[in-house]
Protein backbone atom coordinates (compact mmCIF):
# COMPACT_ATOMS: atom_id res chain seq x y z
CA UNK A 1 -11.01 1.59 21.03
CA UNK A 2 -8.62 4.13 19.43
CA UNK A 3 -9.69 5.27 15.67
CA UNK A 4 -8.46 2.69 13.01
CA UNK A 5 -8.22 3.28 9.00
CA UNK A 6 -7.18 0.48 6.84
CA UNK A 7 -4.48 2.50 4.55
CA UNK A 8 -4.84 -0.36 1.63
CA UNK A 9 -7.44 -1.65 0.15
CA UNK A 10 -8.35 -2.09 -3.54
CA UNK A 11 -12.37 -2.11 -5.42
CA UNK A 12 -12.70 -3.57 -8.92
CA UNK A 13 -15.75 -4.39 -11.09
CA UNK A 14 -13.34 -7.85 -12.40
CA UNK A 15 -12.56 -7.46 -15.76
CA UNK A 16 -10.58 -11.13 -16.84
CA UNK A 17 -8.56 -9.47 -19.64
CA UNK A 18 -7.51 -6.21 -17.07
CA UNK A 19 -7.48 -8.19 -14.30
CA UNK A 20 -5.11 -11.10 -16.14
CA UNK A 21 -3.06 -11.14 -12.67
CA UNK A 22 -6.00 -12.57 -10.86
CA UNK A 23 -5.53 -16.04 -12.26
CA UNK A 24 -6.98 -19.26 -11.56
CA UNK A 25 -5.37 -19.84 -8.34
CA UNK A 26 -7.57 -17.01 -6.85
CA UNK A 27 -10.57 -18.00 -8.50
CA UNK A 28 -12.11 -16.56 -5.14
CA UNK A 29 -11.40 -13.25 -6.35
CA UNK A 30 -12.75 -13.51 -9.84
CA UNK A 31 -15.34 -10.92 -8.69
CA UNK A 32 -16.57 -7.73 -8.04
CA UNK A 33 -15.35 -6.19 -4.84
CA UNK A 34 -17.20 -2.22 -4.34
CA UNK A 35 -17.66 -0.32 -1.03
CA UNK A 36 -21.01 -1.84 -0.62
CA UNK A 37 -18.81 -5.36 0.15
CA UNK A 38 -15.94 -3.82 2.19
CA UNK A 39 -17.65 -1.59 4.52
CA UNK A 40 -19.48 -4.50 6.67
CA UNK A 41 -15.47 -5.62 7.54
CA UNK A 42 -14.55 -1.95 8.39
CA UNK A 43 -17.45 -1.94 10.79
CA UNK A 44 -17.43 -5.20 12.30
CA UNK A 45 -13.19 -4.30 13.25
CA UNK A 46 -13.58 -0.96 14.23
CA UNK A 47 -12.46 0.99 11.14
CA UNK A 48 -13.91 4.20 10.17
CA UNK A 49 -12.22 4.89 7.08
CA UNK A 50 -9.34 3.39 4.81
CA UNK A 51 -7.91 4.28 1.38
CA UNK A 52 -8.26 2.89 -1.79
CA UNK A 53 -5.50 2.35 -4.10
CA UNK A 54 -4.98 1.39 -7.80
CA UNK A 55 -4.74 -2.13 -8.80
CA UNK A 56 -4.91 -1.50 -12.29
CA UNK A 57 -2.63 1.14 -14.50
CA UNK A 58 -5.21 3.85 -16.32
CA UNK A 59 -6.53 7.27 -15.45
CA UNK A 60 -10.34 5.30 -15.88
CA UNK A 61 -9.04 3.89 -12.39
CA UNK A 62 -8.24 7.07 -11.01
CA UNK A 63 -11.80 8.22 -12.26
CA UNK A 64 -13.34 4.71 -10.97
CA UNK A 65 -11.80 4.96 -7.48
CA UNK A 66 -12.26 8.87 -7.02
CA UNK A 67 -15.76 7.91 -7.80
CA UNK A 68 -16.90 5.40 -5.61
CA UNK A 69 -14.55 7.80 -2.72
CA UNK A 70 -17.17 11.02 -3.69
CA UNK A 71 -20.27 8.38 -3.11
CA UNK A 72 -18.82 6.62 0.41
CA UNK A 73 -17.62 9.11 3.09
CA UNK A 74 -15.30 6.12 4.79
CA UNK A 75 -13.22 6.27 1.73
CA UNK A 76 -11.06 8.64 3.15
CA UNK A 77 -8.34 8.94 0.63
CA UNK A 78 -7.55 7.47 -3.40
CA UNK A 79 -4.01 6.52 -4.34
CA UNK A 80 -4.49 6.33 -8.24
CA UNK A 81 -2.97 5.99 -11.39
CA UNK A 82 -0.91 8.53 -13.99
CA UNK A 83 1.54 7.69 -16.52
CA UNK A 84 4.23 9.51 -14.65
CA UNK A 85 6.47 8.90 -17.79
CA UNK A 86 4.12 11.32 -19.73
CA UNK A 87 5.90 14.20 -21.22
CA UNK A 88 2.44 16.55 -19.86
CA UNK A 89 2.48 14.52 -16.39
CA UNK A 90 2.45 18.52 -14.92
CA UNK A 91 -0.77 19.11 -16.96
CA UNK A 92 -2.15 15.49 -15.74
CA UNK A 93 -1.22 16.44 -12.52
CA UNK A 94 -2.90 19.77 -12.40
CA UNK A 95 -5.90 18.11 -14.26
CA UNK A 96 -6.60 16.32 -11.23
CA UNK A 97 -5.52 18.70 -8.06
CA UNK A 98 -8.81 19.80 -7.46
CA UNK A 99 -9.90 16.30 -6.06
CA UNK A 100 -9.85 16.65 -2.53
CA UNK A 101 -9.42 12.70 -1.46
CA UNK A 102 -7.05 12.31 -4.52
CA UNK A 103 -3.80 12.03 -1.66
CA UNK A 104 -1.07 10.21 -4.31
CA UNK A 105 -0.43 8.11 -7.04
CA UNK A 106 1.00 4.29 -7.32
CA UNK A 107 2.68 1.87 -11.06
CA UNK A 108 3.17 -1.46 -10.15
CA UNK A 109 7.04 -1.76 -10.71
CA UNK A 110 6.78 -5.13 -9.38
CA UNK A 111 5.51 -5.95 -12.82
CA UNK A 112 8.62 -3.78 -14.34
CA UNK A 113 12.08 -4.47 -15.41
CA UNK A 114 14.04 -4.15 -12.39
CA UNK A 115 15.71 -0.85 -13.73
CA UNK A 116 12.65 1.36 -13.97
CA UNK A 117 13.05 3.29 -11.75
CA UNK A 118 16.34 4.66 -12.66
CA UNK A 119 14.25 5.84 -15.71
CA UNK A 120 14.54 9.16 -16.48
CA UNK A 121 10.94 9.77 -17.88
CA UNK A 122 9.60 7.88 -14.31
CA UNK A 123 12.05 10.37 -12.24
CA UNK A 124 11.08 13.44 -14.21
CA UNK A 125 7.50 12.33 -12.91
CA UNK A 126 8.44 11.57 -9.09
CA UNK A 127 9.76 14.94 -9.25
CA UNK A 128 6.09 16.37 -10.53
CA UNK A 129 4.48 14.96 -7.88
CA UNK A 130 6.27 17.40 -5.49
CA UNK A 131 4.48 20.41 -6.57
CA UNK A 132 1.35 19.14 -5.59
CA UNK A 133 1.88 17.50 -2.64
CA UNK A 134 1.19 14.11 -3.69
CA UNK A 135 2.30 10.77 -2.44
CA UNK A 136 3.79 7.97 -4.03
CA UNK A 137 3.20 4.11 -3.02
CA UNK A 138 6.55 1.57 -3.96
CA UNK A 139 4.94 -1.46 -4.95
CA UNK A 140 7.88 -3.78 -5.59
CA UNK A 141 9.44 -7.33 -5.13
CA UNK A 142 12.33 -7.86 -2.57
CA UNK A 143 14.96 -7.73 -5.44
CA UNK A 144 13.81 -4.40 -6.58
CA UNK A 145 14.73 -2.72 -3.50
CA UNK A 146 18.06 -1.58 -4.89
CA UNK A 147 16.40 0.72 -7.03
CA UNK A 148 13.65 1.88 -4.72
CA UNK A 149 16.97 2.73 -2.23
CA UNK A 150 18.17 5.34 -5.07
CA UNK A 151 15.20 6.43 -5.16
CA UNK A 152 14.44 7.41 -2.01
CA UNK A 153 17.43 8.78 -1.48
CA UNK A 154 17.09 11.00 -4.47
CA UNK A 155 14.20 12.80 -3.48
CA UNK A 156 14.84 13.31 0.28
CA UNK A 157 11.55 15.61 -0.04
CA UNK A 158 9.33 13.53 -1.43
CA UNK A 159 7.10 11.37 0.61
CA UNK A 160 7.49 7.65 -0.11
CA UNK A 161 5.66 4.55 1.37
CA UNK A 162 6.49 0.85 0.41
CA UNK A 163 3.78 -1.46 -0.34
CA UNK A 164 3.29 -4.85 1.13
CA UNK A 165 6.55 -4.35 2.60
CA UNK A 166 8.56 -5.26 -0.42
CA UNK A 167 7.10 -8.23 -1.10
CA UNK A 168 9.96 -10.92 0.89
CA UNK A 169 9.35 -14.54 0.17
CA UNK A 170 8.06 -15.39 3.44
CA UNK A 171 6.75 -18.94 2.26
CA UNK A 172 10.21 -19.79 1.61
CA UNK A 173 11.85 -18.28 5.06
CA UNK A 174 13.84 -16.77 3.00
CA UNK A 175 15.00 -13.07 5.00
CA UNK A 176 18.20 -11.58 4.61
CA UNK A 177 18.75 -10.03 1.66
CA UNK A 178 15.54 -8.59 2.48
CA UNK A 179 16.23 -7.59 5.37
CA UNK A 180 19.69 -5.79 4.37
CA UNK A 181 17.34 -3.47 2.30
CA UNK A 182 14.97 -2.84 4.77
CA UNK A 183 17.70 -1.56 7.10
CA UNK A 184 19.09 0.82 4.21
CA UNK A 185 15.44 2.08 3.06
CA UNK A 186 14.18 2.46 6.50
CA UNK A 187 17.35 5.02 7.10
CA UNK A 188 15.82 7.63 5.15
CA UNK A 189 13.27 10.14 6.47
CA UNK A 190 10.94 10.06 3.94
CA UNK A 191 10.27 6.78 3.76
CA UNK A 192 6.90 4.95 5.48
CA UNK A 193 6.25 1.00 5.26
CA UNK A 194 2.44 -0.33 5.14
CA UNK A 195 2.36 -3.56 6.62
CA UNK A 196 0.08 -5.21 4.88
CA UNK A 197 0.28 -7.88 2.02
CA UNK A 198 2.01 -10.43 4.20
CA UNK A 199 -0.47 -13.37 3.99
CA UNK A 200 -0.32 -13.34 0.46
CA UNK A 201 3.77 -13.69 0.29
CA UNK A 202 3.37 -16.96 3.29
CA UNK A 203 2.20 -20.13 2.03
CA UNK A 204 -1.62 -19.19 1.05
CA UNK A 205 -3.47 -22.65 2.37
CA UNK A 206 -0.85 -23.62 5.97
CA UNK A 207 0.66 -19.93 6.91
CA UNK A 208 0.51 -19.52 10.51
CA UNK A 209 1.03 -16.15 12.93
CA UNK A 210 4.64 -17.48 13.55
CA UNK A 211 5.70 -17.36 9.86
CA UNK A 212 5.07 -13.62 10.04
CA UNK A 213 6.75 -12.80 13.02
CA UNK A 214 10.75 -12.71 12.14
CA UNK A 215 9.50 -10.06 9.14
CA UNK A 216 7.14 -8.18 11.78
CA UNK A 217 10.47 -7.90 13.92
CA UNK A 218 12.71 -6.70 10.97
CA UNK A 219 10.19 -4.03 10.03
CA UNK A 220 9.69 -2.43 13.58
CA UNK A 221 12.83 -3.16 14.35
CA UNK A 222 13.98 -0.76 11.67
CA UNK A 223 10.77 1.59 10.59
CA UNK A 224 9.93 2.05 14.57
CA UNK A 225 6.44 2.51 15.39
CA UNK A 226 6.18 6.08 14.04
CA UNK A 227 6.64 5.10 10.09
CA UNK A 228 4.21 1.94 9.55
CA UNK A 229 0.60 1.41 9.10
CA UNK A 230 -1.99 -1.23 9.41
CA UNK A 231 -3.24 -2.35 5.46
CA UNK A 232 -5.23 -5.09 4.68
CA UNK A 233 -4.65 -5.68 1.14
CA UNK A 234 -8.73 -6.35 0.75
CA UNK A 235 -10.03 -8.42 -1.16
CA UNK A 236 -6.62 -9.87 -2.39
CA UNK A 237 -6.10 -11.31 0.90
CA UNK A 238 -9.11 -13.43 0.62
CA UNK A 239 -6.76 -15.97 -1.60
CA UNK A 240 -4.89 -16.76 1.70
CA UNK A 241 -7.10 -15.60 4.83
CA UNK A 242 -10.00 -13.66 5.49
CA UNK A 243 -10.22 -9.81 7.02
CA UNK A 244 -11.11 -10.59 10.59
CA UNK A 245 -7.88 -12.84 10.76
CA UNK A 246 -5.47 -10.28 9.14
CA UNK A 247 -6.67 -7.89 11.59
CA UNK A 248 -6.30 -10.04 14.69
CA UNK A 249 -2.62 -11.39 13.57
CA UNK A 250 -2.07 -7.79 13.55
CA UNK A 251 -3.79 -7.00 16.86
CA UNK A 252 -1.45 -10.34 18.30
CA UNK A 253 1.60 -8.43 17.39
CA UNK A 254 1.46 -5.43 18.77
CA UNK A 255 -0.92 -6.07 21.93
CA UNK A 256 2.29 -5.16 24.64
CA UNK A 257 2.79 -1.66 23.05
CA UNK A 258 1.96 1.25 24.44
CA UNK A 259 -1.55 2.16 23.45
CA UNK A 260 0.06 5.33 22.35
CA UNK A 261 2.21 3.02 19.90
CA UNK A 262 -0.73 1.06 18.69
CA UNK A 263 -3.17 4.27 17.86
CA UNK A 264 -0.09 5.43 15.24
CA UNK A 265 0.16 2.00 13.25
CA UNK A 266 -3.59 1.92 13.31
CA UNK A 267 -4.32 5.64 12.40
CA UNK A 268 -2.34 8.27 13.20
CA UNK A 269 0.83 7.59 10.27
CA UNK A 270 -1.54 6.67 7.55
CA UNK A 271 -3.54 10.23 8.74
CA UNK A 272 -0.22 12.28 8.59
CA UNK A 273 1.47 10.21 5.78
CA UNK A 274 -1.75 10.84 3.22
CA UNK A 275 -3.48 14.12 4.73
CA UNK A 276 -6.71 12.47 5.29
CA UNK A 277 -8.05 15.13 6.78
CA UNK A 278 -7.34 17.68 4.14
């Protein structure tokens, strides 16, 4: 069994007014979800490690996440939060350089107008991030991939990955527009795709393997197996599966690659994409 990290994951103590996203239809995530809950899953699929990213937008989260990542050693990396718009995001920036499993940062644009990220405040901060060598995670819906393509494209050197990738209405069947800007993005070198976050897209209570498989294609098709890694999207893919099954559709997929092929999906791009051994 080759070495495995899960490269997205969140922890919250649930907060109903924060967390006003997790509404009633995933009442089974009204909860607390900490290390002490995730790490059985890790074990029981092989994983040694995985990061945690930022589900909600403050530097407390940053704080909360770095946290509970100083306290468990198999939290191998934090993607947090900064107000990248902030006029001293080079001061926040440096503020927070001297935490080792700190590895980028992530705003959920999905829950932006679709122009942010043309902003100039947002781009002065993407350019920041350079300096220090951080990541940045593009958490968007399909029709925000416009924008996410000019960005990329702006800053050839800085290190992108796209979140959940991009969010395509896979209950509908709905794919090409989609997958137009998946074969744009995917062009540029700096660009990584987690897969991860499908389940939740697909209808949550009757998905099956099958309904996955024509996005699976698109995104190997066009990222190859040398830009995408394995992410669960724990605990918010409890509303529509469980982690053993996510894993296994996963496992399905890619069984008749090369083993070689299979080791970088599973580790070795989310290792060289966020540092984790640095």
């Amino acid at each position: 069994m080759s070495k495995r990290i899960d490269s997205h994951q969140h922890f919250w103590k649930f907060d109903p007014v924060r967390d006003s996203w997790i509404d009633e239809t995933m009442q089974n995530i009204q909860r607390d979800f900490l290390p002490e809950d995730l790490q059985p899953l890790l074990n029981a699929n092989y994983f040694e490690g995985c990061v945690a990213v930022q589900a909600s937008q403050s530097e407390e989260e940053t704080h909360f996440l770095l946290d509970l990542a100083s306290q468990n050693d198999f939290i191998k990396g934090v993607v947090g939060w900064v107000d990248l718009r902030n006029e001293n995001i080079e001061e926040r920036l440096q503020f927070f350089s001297d935490q080792k499993k700190l590895k980028g940062f992530r705003h959920v644009v999905q829950g932006e107008p679709d122009d942010f990220m043309f902003g100039a405040e947002f781009r002065r901060g993407i350019t920041a991030l350079k300096s220090f060598n951080y990541t940045y995670d593009i958490l968007i819906f399909e029709r925000q991939l416009p924008a996410a393509i000019s960005l990329v494209k702006d800053f050839p050197n800085q290190k992108f990955v796209i979140d959940h990738i991009a969010k395509p209405d896979i209950k509908s069947g709905s794919i090409d527009s989609w997958e137009k800007g998946i074969e744009e993005i995917a062009k540029y070198d700096n660009v990584w795709c987690k897969i991860s976050g499908m389940v939740t897209e697909a209808d949550w209570k009757n998905w099956k393997p099958e309904d996955l498989k024509p996005y699976l294609d698109v995104i190997f098709e066009n990222f190859s197996t040398d830009k995408l890694m394995y992410g669960s999207d724990w605990p918010v893919l409890n509303v529509a599966s469980d982690y053993n099954e996510v894993v296994k559709t996963l496992e399905d997929y890619i069984s008749k690659f090369s083993v070689e092929d299979q080791n970088k999906i599973w580790f070795g791009n989310a290792n060289e994409f966020y540092k984790l051994n640095s």
